[in-house]
C-alpha atoms as a PDB file:
ATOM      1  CA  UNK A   1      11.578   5.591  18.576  1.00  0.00           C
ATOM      2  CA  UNK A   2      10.530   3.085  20.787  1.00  0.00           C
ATOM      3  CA  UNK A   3       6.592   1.848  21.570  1.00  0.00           C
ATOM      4  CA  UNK A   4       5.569   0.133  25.374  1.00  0.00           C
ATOM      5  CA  UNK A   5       2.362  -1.023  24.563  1.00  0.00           C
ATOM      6  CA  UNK A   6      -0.247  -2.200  27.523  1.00  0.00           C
ATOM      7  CA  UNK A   7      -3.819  -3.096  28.487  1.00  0.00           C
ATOM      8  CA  UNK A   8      -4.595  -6.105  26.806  1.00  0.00           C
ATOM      9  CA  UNK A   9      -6.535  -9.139  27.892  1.00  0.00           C
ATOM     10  CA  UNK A  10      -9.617 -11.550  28.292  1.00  0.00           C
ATOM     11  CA  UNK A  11     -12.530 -10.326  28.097  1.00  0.00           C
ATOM     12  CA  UNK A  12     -16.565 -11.243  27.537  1.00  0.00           C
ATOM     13  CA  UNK A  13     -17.926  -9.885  24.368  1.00  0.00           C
ATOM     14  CA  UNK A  14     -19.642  -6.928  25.142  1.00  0.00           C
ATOM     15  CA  UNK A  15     -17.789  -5.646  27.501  1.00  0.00           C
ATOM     16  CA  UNK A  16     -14.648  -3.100  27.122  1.00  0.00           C
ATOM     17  CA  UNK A  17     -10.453  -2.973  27.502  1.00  0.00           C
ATOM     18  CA  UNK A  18      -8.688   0.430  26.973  1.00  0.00           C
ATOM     19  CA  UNK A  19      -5.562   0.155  25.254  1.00  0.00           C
ATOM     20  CA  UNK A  20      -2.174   1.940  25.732  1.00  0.00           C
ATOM     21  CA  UNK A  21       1.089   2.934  24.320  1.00  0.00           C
ATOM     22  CA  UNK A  22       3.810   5.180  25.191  1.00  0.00           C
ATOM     23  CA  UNK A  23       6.179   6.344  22.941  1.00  0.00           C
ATOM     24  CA  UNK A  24       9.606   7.713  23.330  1.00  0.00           C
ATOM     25  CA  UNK A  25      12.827   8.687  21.467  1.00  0.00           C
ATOM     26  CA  UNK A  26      13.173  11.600  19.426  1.00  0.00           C
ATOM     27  CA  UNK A  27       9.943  12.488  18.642  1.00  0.00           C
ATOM     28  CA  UNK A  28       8.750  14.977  16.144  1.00  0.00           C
ATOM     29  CA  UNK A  29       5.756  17.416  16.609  1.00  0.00           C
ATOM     30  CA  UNK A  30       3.711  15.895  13.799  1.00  0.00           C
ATOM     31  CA  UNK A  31       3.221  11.875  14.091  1.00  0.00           C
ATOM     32  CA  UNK A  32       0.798   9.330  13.537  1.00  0.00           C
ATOM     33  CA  UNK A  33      -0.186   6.872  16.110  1.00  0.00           C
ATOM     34  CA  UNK A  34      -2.306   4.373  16.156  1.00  0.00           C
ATOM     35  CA  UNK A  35      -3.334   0.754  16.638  1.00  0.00           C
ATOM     36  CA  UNK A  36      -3.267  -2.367  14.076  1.00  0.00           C
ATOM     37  CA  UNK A  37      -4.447  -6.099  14.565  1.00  0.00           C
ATOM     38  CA  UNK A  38      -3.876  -9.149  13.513  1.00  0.00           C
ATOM     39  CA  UNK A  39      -5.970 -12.568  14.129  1.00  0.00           C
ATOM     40  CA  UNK A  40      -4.384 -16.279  13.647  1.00  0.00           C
ATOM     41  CA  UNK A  41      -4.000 -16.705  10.118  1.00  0.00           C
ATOM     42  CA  UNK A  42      -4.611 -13.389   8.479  1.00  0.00           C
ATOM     43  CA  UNK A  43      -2.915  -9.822   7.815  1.00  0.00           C
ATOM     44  CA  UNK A  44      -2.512  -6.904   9.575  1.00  0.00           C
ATOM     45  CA  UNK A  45      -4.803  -5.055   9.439  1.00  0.00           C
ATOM     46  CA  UNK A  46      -5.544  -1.041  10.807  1.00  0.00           C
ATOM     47  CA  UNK A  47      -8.051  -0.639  13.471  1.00  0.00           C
ATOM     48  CA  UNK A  48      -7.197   3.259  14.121  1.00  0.00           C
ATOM     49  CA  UNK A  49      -4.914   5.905  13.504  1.00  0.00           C
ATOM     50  CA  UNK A  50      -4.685   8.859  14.958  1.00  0.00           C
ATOM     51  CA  UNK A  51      -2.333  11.825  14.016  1.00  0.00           C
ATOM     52  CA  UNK A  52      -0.852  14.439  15.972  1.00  0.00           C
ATOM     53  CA  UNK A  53      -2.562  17.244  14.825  1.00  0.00           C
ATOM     54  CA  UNK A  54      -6.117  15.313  15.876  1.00  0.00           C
ATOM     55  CA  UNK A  55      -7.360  13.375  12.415  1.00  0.00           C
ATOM     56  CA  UNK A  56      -8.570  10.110  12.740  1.00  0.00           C
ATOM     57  CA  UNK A  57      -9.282   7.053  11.012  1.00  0.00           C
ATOM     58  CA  UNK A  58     -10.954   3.862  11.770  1.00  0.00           C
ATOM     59  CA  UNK A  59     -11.464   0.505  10.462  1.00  0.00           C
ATOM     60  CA  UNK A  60     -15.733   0.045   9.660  1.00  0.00           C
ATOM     61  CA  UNK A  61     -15.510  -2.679  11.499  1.00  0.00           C
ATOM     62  CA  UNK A  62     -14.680  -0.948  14.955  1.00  0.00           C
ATOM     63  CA  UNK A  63     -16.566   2.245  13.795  1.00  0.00           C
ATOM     64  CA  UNK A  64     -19.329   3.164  16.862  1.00  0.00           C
ATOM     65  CA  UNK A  65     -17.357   0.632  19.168  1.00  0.00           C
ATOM     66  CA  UNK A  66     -13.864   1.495  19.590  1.00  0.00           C
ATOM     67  CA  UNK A  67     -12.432   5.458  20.480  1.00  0.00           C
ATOM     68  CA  UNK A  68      -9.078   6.272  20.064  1.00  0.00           C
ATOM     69  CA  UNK A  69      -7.284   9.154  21.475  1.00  0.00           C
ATOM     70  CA  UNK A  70      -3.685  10.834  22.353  1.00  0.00           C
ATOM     71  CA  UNK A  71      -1.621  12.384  25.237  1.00  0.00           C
ATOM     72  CA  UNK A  72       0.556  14.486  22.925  1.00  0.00           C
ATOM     73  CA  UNK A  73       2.327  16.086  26.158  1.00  0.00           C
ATOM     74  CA  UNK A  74       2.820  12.428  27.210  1.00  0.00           C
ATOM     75  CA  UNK A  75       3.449  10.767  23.236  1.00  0.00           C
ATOM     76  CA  UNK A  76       0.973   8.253  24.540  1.00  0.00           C
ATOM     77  CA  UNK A  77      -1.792   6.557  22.353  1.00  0.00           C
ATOM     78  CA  UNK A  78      -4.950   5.176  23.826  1.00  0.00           C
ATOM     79  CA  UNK A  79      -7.430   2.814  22.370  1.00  0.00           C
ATOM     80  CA  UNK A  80     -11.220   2.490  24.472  1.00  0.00           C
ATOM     81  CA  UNK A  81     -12.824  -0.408  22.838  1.00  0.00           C
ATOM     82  CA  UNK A  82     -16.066  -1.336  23.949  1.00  0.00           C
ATOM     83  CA  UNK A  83     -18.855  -3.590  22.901  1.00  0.00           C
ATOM     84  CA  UNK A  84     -15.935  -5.925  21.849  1.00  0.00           C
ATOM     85  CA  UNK A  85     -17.009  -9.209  20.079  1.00  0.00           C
ATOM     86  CA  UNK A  86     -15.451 -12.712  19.378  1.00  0.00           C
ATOM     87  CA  UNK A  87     -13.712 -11.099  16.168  1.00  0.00           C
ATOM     88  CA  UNK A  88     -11.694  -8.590  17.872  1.00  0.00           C
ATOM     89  CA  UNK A  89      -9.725 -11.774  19.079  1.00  0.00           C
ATOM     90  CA  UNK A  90      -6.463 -10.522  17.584  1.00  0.00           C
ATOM     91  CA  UNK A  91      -2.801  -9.325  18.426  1.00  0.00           C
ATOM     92  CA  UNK A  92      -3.061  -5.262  18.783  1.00  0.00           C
ATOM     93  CA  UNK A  93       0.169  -3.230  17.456  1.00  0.00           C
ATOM     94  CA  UNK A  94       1.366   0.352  18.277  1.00  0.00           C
ATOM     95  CA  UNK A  95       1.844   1.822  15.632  1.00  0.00           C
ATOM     96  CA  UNK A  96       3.902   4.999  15.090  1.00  0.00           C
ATOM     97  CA  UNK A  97       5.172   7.112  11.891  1.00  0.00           C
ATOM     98  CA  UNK A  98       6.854  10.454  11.242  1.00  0.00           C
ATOM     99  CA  UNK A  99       9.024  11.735   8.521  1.00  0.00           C
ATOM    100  CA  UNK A 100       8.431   8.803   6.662  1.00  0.00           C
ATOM    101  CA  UNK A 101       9.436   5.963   8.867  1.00  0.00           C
ATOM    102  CA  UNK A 102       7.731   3.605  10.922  1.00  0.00           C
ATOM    103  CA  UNK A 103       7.986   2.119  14.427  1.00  0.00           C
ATOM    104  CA  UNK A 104       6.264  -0.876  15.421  1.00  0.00           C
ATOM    105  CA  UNK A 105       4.926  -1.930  19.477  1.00  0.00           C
ATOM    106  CA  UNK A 106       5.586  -5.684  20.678  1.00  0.00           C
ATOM    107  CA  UNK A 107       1.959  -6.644  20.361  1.00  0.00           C
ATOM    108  CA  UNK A 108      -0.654  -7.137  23.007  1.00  0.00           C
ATOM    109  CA  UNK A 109      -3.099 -10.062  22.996  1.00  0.00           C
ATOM    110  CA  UNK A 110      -6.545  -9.048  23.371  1.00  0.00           C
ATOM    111  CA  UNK A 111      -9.240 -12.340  23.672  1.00  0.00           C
ATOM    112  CA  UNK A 112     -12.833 -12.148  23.553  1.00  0.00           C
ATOM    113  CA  UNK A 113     -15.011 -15.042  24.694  1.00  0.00           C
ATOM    114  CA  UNK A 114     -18.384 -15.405  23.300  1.00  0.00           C
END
């Protein structure tokens, strides 16, 4: 399986970037996609996760803010964050898992400015 991740950026806090990732390969009907981050200096950590049957999870942190969603026809992940703030400065992840494996994205930088 293979991830194209896209849509990150600068932006000012409060405003918004949507997230994206594609997946591709042989693909199962049940899957779990979703996104991760991780800021200078500390883990990785999960923002959302999303599976294919429609159960999500979020971070508290991004609860209220950030929506995530799927294309299952199109094994595409997005992520709509909005009222984003200084500490969502990280490096976003695809993330993708079925039958027990997973499949990491190449990272997308997402910055924003106070």
């Amino acid at each position: 399986v293979q991830l194209q991740a896209s849509g990150g950026g600068l932006v000012q806090a409060g405003g918004s970037l949507r997230l994206s990732c594609a997946a591709s390969g042989r693909i199962f009907s049940f899957n779990v996609m979703g996104w991760y981050q991780q800021a200078p200096g500390k883990q990785r950590e999960l923002v959302a996760l999303r599976t294919s049957g429609g159960s999500t999870n979020y971070a508290d942190s991004v609860k209220g803010r950030f929506t995530i969603s799927r294309d299952n026809a199109k094994n595409t992940v997005y992520l709509q964050m909005n009222s984003l703030k200084p500490e969502d400065t990280a490096v976003y992840y695809c993330y993708f898992r079925q039958s027990g494996r997973d499949y990491w994205g190449q990272g997308t930088q997402v910055t924003v400015s106070s």
